[in-house]
Protein backbone atom coordinates (compact mmCIF):
# COMPACT_ATOMS: atom_id res chain seq x y z
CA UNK A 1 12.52 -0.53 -4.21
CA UNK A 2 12.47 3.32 -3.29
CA UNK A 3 8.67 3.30 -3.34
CA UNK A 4 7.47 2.83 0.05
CA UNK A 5 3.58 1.63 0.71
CA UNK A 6 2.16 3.06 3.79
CA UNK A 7 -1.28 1.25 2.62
CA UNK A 8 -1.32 -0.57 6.40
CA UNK A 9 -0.98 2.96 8.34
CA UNK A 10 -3.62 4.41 6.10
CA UNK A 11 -5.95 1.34 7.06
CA UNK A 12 -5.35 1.59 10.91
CA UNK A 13 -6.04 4.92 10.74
CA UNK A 14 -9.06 4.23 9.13
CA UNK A 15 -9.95 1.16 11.20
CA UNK A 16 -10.37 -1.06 8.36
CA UNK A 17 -9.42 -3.82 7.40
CA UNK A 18 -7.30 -5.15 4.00
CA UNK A 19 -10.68 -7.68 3.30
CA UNK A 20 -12.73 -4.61 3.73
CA UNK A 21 -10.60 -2.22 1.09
CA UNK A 22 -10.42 -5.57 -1.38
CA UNK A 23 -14.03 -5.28 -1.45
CA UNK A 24 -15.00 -2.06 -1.94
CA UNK A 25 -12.24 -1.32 -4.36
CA UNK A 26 -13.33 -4.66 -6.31
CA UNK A 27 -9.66 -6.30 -6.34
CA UNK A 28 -9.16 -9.42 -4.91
CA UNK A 29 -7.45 -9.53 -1.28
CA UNK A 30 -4.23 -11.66 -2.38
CA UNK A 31 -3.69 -8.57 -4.91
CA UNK A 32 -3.97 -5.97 -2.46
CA UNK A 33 -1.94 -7.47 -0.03
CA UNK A 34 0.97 -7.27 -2.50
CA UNK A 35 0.39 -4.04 -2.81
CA UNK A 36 0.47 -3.83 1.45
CA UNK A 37 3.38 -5.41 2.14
CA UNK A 38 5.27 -3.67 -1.10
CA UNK A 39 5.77 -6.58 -3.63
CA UNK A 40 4.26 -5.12 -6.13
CA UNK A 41 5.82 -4.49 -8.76
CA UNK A 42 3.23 -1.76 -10.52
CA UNK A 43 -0.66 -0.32 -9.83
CA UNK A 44 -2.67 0.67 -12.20
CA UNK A 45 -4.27 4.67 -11.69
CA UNK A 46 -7.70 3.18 -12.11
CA UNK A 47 -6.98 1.32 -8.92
CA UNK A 48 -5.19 3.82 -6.76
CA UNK A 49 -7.89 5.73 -7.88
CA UNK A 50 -10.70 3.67 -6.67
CA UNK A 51 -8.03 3.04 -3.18
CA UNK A 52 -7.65 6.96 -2.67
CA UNK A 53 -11.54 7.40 -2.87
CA UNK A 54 -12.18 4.89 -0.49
CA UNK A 55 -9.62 6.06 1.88
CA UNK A 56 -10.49 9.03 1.07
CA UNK A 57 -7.00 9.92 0.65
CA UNK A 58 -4.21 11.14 -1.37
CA UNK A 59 -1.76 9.47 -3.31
CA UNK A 60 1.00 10.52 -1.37
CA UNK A 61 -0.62 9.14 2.17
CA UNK A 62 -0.36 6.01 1.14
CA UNK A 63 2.82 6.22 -1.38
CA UNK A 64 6.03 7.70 -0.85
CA UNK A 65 10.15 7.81 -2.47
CA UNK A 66 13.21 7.28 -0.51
CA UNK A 67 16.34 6.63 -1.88
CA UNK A 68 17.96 6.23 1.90
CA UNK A 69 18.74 2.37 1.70
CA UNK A 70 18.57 2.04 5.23
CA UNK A 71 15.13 3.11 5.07
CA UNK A 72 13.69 0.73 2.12
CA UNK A 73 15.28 -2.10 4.08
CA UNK A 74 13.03 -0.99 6.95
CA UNK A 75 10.21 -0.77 5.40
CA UNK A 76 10.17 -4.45 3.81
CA UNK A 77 11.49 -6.01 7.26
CA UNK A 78 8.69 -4.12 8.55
CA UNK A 79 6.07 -5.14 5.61
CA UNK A 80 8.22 -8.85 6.06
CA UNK A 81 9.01 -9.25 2.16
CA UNK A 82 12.84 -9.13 1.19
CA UNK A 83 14.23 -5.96 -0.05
């Protein structure tokens, strides 16, 4: 997938934890960590919505494209899903 999640440097940076986010965005922790770890598959703009405001973020911090290979394969050994 060329979308990369950088939701878990956003929450470091933020010192918070995924449990935290699940509950102030009202989604339930088991959906957010697919989102995390970059199994999911789509997200709805209500909910990246609610995600950026919390964050206090932008889209982009927390999404991003690559089409390097190399890179994607990174990123899910990284996020420990398959690519």
């Amino acid at each position: 997938m060329p979308i990369i999640v950088n939701l878990d440097v956003v929450l470091a940076q933020r010192k918070m934890r995924l449990n935290t986010l699940a509950e102030l965005v009202d989604i339930t922790p088991q959906n957010l960590s697919v989102l995390k770890t970059g199994r999911a598959k789509a997200i709805r703009f209500d909910t990246l919505e609610k995600i950026c405001a919390v964050l206090e973020c932008q889209p982009g911090d927390i999404l991003a494209f690559s089409s390097d290979v190399k890179e994607i394969k990174d990123a899910a050994d990284a996020a420990g899903a398959p690519a």
